[in-house]
Each structure stands twice: as C-alpha cells, then as structure tokens.
C-alpha atoms as a PDB file:
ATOM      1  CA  UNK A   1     -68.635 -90.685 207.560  1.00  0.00           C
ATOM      2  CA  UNK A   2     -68.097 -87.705 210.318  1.00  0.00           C
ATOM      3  CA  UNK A   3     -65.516 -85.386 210.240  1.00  0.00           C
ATOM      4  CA  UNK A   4     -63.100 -86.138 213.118  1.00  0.00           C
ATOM      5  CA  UNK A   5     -63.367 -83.781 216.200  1.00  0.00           C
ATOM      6  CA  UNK A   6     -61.515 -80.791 215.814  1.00  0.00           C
ATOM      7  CA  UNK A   7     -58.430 -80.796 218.807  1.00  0.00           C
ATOM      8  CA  UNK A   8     -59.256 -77.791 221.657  1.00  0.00           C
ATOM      9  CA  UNK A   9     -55.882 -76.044 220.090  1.00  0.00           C
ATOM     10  CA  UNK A  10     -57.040 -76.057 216.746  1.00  0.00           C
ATOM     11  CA  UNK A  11     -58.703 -72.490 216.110  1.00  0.00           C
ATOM     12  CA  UNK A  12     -62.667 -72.336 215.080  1.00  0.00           C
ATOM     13  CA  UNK A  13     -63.702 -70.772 211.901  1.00  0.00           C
ATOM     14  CA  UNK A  14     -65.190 -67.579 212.115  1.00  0.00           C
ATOM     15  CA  UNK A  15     -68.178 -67.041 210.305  1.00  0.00           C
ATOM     16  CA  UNK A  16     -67.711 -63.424 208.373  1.00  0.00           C
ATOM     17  CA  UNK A  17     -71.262 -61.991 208.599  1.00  0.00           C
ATOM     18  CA  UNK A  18     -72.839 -61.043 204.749  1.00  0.00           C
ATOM     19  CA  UNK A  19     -72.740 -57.313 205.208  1.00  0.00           C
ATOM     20  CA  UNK A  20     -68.486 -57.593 206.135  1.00  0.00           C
ATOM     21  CA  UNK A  21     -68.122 -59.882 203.321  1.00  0.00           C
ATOM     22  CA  UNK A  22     -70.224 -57.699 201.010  1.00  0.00           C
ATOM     23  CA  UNK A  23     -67.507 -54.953 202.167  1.00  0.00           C
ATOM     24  CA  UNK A  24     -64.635 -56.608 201.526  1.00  0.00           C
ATOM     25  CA  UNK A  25     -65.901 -57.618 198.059  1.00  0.00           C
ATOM     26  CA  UNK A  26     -66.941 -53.868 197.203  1.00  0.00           C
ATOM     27  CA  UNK A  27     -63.280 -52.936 198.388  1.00  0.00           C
ATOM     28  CA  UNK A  28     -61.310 -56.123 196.288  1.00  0.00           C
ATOM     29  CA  UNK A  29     -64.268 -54.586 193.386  1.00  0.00           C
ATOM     30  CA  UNK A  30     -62.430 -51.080 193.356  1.00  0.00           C
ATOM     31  CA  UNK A  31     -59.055 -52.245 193.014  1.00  0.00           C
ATOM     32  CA  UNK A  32     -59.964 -54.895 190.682  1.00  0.00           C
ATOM     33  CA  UNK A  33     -61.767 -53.014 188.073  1.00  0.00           C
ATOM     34  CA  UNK A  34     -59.685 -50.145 188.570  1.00  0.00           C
ATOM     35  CA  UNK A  35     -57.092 -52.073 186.436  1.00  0.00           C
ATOM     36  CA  UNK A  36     -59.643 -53.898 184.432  1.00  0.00           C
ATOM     37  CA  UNK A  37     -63.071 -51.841 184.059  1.00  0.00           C
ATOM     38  CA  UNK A  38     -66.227 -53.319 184.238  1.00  0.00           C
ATOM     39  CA  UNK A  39     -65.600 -55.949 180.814  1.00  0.00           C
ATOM     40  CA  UNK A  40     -61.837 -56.947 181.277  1.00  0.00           C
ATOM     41  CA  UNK A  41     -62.176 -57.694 184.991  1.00  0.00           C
ATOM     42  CA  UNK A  42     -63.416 -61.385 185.826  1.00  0.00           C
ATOM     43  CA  UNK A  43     -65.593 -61.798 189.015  1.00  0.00           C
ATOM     44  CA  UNK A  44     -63.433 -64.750 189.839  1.00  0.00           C
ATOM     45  CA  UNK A  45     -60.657 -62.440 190.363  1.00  0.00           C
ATOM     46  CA  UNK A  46     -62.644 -60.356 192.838  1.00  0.00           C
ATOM     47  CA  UNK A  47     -63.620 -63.499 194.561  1.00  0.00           C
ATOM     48  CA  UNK A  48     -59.818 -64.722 195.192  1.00  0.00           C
ATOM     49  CA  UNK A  49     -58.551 -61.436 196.383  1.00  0.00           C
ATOM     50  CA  UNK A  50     -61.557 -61.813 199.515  1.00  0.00           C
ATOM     51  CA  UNK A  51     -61.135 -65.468 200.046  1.00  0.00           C
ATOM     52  CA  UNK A  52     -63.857 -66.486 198.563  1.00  0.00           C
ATOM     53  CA  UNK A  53     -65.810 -68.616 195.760  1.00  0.00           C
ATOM     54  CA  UNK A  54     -67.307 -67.406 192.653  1.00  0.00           C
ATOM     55  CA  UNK A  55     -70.837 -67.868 193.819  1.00  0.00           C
ATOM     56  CA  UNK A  56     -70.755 -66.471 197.324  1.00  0.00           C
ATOM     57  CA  UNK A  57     -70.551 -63.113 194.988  1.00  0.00           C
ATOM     58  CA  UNK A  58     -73.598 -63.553 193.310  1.00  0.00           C
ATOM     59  CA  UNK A  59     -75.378 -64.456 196.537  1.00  0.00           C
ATOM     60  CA  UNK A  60     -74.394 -60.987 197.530  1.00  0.00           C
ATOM     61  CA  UNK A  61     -74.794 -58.912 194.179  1.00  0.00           C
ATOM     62  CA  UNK A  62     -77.121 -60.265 191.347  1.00  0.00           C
ATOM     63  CA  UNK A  63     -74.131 -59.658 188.599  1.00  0.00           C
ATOM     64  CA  UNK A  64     -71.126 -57.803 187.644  1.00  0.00           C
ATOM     65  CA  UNK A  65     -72.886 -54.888 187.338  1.00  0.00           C
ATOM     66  CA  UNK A  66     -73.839 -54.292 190.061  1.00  0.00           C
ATOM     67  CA  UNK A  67     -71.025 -55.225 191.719  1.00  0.00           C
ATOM     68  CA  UNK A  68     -69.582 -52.774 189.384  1.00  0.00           C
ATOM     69  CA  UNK A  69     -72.100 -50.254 190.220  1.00  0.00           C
ATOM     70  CA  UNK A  70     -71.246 -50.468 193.990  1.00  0.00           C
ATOM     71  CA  UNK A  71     -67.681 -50.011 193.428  1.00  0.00           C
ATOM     72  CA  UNK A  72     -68.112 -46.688 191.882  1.00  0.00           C
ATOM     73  CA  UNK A  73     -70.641 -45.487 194.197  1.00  0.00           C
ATOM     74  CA  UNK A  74     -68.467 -46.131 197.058  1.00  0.00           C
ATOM     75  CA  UNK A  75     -65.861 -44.200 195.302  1.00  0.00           C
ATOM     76  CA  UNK A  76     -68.295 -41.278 194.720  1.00  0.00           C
ATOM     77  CA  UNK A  77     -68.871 -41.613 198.491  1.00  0.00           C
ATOM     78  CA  UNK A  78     -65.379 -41.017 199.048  1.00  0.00           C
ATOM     79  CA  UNK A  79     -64.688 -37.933 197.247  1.00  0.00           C
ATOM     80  CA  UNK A  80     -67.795 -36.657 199.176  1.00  0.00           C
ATOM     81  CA  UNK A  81     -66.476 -37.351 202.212  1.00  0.00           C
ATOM     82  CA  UNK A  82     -63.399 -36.136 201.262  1.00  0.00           C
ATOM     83  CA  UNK A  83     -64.963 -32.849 200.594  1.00  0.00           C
ATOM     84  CA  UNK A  84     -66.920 -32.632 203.877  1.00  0.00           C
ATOM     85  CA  UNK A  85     -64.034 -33.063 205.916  1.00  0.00           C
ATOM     86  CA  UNK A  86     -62.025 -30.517 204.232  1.00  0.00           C
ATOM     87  CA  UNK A  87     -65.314 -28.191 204.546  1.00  0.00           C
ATOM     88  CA  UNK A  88     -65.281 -28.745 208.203  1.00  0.00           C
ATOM     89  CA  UNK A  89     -62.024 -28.631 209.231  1.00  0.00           C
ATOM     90  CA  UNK A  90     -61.878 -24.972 206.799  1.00  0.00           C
ATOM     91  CA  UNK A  91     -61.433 -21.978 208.938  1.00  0.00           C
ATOM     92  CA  UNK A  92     -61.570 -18.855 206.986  1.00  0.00           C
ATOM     93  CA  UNK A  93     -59.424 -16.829 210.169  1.00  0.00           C
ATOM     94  CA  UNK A  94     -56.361 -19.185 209.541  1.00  0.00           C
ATOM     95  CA  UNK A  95     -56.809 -19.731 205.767  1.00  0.00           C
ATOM     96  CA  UNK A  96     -54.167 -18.098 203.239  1.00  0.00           C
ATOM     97  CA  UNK A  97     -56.062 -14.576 201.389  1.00  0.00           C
ATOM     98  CA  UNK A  98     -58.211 -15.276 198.812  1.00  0.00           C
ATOM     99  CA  UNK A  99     -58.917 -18.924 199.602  1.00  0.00           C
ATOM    100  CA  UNK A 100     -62.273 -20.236 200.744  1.00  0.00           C
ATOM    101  CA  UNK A 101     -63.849 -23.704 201.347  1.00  0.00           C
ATOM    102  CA  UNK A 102     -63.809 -24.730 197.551  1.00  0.00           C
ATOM    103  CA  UNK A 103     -60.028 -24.330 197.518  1.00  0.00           C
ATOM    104  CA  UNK A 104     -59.735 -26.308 200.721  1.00  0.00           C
ATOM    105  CA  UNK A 105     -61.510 -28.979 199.114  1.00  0.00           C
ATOM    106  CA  UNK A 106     -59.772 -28.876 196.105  1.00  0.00           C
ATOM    107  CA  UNK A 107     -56.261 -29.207 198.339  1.00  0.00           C
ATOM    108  CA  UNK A 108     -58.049 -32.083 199.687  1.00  0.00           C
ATOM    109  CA  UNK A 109     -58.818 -33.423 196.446  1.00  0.00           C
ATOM    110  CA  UNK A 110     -55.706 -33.318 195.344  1.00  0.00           C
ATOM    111  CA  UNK A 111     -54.352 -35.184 198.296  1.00  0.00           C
ATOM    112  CA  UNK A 112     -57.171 -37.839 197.543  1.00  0.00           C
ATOM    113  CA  UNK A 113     -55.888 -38.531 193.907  1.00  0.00           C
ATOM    114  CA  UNK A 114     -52.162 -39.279 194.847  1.00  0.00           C
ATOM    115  CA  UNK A 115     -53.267 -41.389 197.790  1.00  0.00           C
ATOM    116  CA  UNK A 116     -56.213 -43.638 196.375  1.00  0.00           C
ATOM    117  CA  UNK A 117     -54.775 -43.991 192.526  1.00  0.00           C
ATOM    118  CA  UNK A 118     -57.230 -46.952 192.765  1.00  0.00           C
ATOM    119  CA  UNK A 119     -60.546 -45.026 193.241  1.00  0.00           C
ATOM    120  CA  UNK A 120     -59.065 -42.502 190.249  1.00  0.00           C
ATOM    121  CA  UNK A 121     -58.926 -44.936 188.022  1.00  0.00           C
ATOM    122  CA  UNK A 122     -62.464 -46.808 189.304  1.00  0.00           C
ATOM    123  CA  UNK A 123     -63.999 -42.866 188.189  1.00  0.00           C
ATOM    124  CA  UNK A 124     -62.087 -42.626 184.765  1.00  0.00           C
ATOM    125  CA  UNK A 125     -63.847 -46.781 184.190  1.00  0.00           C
ATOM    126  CA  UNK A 126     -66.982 -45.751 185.326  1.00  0.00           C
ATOM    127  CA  UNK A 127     -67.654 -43.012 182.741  1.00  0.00           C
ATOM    128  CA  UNK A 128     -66.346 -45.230 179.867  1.00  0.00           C
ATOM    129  CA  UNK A 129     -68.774 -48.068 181.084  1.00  0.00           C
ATOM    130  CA  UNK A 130     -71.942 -45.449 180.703  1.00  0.00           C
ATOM    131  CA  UNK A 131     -72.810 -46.888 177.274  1.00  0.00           C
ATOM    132  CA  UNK A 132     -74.560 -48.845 179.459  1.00  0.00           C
ATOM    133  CA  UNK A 133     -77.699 -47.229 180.129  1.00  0.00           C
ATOM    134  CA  UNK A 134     -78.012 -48.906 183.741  1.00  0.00           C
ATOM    135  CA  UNK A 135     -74.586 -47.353 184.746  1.00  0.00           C
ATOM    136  CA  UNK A 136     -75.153 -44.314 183.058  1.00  0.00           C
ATOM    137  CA  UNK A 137     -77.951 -43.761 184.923  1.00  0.00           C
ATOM    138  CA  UNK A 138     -76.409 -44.475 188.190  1.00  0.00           C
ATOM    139  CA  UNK A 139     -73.205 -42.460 187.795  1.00  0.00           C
ATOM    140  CA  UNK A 140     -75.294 -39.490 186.468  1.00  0.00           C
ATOM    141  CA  UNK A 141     -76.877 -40.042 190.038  1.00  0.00           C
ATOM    142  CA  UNK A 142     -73.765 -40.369 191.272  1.00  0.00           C
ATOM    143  CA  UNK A 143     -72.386 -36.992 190.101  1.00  0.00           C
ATOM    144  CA  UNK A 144     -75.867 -35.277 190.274  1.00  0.00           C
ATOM    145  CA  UNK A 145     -75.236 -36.157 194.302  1.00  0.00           C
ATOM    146  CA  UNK A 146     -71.755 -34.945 194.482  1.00  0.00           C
ATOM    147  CA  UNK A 147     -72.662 -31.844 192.409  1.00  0.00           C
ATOM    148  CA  UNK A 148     -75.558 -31.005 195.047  1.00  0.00           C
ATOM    149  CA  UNK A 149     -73.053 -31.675 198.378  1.00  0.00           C
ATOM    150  CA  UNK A 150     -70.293 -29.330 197.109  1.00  0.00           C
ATOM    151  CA  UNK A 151     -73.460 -26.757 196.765  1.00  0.00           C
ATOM    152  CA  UNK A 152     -74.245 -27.135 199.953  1.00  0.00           C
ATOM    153  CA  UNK A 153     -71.060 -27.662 201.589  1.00  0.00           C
ATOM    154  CA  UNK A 154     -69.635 -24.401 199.535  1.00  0.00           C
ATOM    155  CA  UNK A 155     -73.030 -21.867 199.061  1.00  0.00           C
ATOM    156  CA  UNK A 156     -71.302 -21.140 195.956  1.00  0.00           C
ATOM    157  CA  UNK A 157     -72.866 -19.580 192.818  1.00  0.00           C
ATOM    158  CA  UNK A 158     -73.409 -21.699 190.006  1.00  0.00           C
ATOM    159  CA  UNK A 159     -70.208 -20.779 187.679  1.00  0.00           C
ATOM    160  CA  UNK A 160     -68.244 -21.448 190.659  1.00  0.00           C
ATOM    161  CA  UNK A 161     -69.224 -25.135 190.991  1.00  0.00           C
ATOM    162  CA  UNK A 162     -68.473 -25.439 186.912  1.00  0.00           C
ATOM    163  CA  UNK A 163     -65.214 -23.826 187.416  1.00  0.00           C
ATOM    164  CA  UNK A 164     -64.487 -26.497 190.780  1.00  0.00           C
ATOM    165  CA  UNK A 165     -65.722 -29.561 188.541  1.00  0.00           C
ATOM    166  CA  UNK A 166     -63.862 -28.277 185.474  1.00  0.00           C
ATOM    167  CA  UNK A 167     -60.798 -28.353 187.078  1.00  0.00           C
ATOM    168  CA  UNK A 168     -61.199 -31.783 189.236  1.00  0.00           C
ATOM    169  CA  UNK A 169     -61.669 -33.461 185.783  1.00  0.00           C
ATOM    170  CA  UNK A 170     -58.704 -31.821 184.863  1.00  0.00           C
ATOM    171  CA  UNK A 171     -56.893 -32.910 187.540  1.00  0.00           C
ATOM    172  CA  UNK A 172     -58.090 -36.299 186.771  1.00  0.00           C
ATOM    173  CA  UNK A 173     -56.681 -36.468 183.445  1.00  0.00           C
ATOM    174  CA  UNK A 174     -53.801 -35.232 184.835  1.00  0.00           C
ATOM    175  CA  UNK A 175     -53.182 -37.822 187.948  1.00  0.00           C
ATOM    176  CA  UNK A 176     -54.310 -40.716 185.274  1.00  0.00           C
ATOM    177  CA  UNK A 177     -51.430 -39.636 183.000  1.00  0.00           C
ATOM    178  CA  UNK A 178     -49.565 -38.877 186.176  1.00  0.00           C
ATOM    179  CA  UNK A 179     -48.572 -35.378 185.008  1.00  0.00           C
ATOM    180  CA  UNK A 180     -49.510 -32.447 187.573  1.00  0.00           C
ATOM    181  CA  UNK A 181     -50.071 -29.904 184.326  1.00  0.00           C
ATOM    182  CA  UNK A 182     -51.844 -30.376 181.624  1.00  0.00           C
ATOM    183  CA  UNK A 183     -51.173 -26.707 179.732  1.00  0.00           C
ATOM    184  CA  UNK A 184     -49.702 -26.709 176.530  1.00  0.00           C
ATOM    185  CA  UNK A 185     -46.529 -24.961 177.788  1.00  0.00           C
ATOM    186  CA  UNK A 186     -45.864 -27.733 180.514  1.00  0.00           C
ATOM    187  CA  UNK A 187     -42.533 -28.801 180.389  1.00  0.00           C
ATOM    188  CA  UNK A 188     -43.561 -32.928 179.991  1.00  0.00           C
ATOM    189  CA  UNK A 189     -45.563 -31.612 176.986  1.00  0.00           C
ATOM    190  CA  UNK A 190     -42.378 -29.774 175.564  1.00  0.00           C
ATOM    191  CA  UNK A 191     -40.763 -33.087 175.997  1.00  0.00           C
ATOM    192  CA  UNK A 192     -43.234 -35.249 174.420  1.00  0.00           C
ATOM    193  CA  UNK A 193     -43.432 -32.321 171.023  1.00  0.00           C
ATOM    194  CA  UNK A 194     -39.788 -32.467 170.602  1.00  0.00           C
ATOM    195  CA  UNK A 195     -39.654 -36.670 170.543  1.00  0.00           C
ATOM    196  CA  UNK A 196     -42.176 -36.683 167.871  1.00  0.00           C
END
C-alpha cells in the first residue's frame, strides 16, 4: 500500500549526513558518560539524546568503546585547543610580572573546568576505564599528545611541564570535588576534620 502524498505545507525530512550525526553522537557521548563512565552508561541513552535508534550508532562506531574512545579524545582535543588559544592570544608586554604562556594557559584551564564540568568528568572516567588495555592505550596517546603540544606551545624545560601537569590534575581533583583548594589548611578541609 503507498504512503499518501505528503501536502506542499508539510515540511520534508532532512537527511542529517553520517559525519553530522557521528558529531552529535560524540557530543550526546561526552555528556552521557560523563555521568555514567564507559560501563554504567547504556548506548541507548546516547541514541535518545541525538534522535536516534540504537543501531544507527553502531553503523557509525563498531561498539561502546569506541564510542567511548571518541568521546575522550574529543575532550583531549579540547583542552588542546584550549591551550593554543590562550598561547596565542599571550602577550608577554601586557602580561602581569612573572607570568608567561604556561600561566596563561593554566588561567585558561581553569576557565575550561568551570565551564565544561562535562568534559572534566569525561577525563576523571577515562583514566578509571584504562584497565582496559585498548583505552589505556589510547588515552596514554591521548596525554602523550597533549604533553608534546604544551612543549611546543610553551618551549619549556622539562620540570616545568611536570610542575604544569601536576597542578592541572590537581585542579581536577579539585573542580570534581568542586573545592578550589585542595591544601590541608583549606578552610572546606577544616570543616570536613571538625564534623568527623
């Protein structure tokens, strides 16, 4: 039996091209597993969120994984681009004494964790998925990329760089617990001794 003809006021479907559609999944993917991580977050619940059926994502991605994997990469590419933009837009004439492109990126950093909570909590997942070796593999990549651009962006010496990721995990750990000090004399810490 045919379908009856559409009326000329009666809008057309779009057809959303594979590569948007593969977008908008990797974007529902980050907020999804963000709450969930990689084994408490159903596909199904990535699918809804885009509009679309369970199998449409596994024409796109071959499993969760790499779904998964996606998602974290595109948070890695983030905080990368995060970086480079603070690096270019750094102008050591108008910049406070004793401040220099790692502290402008570190600002920026900063500024990245309140605004995409999301993407903060993708990272904290992604490490606690690497019993996997698959995704350990790929977030070592990952990191071994972001590592290298904040060399090259910076042309800092090597203890530098430790120091700058030392203290963007802390401020991770921080942001998670959403805390802005994690010191042992920090007055939420205080707080927390005394209720115990």
């Amino acid at each position: 039996m045919a379908s009856p003809p559409r009326s000329p006021s009666e809008p057309r479907r779009q057809r959303v091209p594979a590569a948007e559609r593969r977008g908008a999944l990797i974007e529902a993917a980050v907020h999804e597993f963000a709450r969930g991580g990689l084994h408490g977050t159903p596909v199904d619940r990535i699918a809804r969120r885009v509009g679309v059926a369970q199998p449409y994502v596994f024409s796109l991605f071959a499993n969760k994984r790499e779904l998964f994997l996606a998602a974290v990469q595109r948070g890695f590419e983030l905080v990368a681009g995060t970086f480079t933009a603070a690096a270019s837009g750094f102008d050591p004439r108008l910049a406070p004494p004793d401040t220099d492109i790692l502290h402008a990126m570190g600002d920026a950093y900063v500024e990245l964790l309140s605004a995409h909570r999301d993407y903060l909590m993708l990272q904290h997942h992604s490490y606690a998925a690497c019993d996997d070796p698959v995704i350990r593999d790929s977030v070592r990549a990952c990191y071994a990329r972001l590592v290298t651009h904040v060399e090259q962006l910076s042309g800092a010496e090597a203890e530098r760089i430790d120091e700058f990721f030392r203290y963007g995990m802390w401020l991770n750990v921080a942001a998670a617990m959403g805390v802005e000090d994690l010191s042992a004399g920090a007055a939420w810490l205080r707080t927390e001794r005394a209720g115990s």
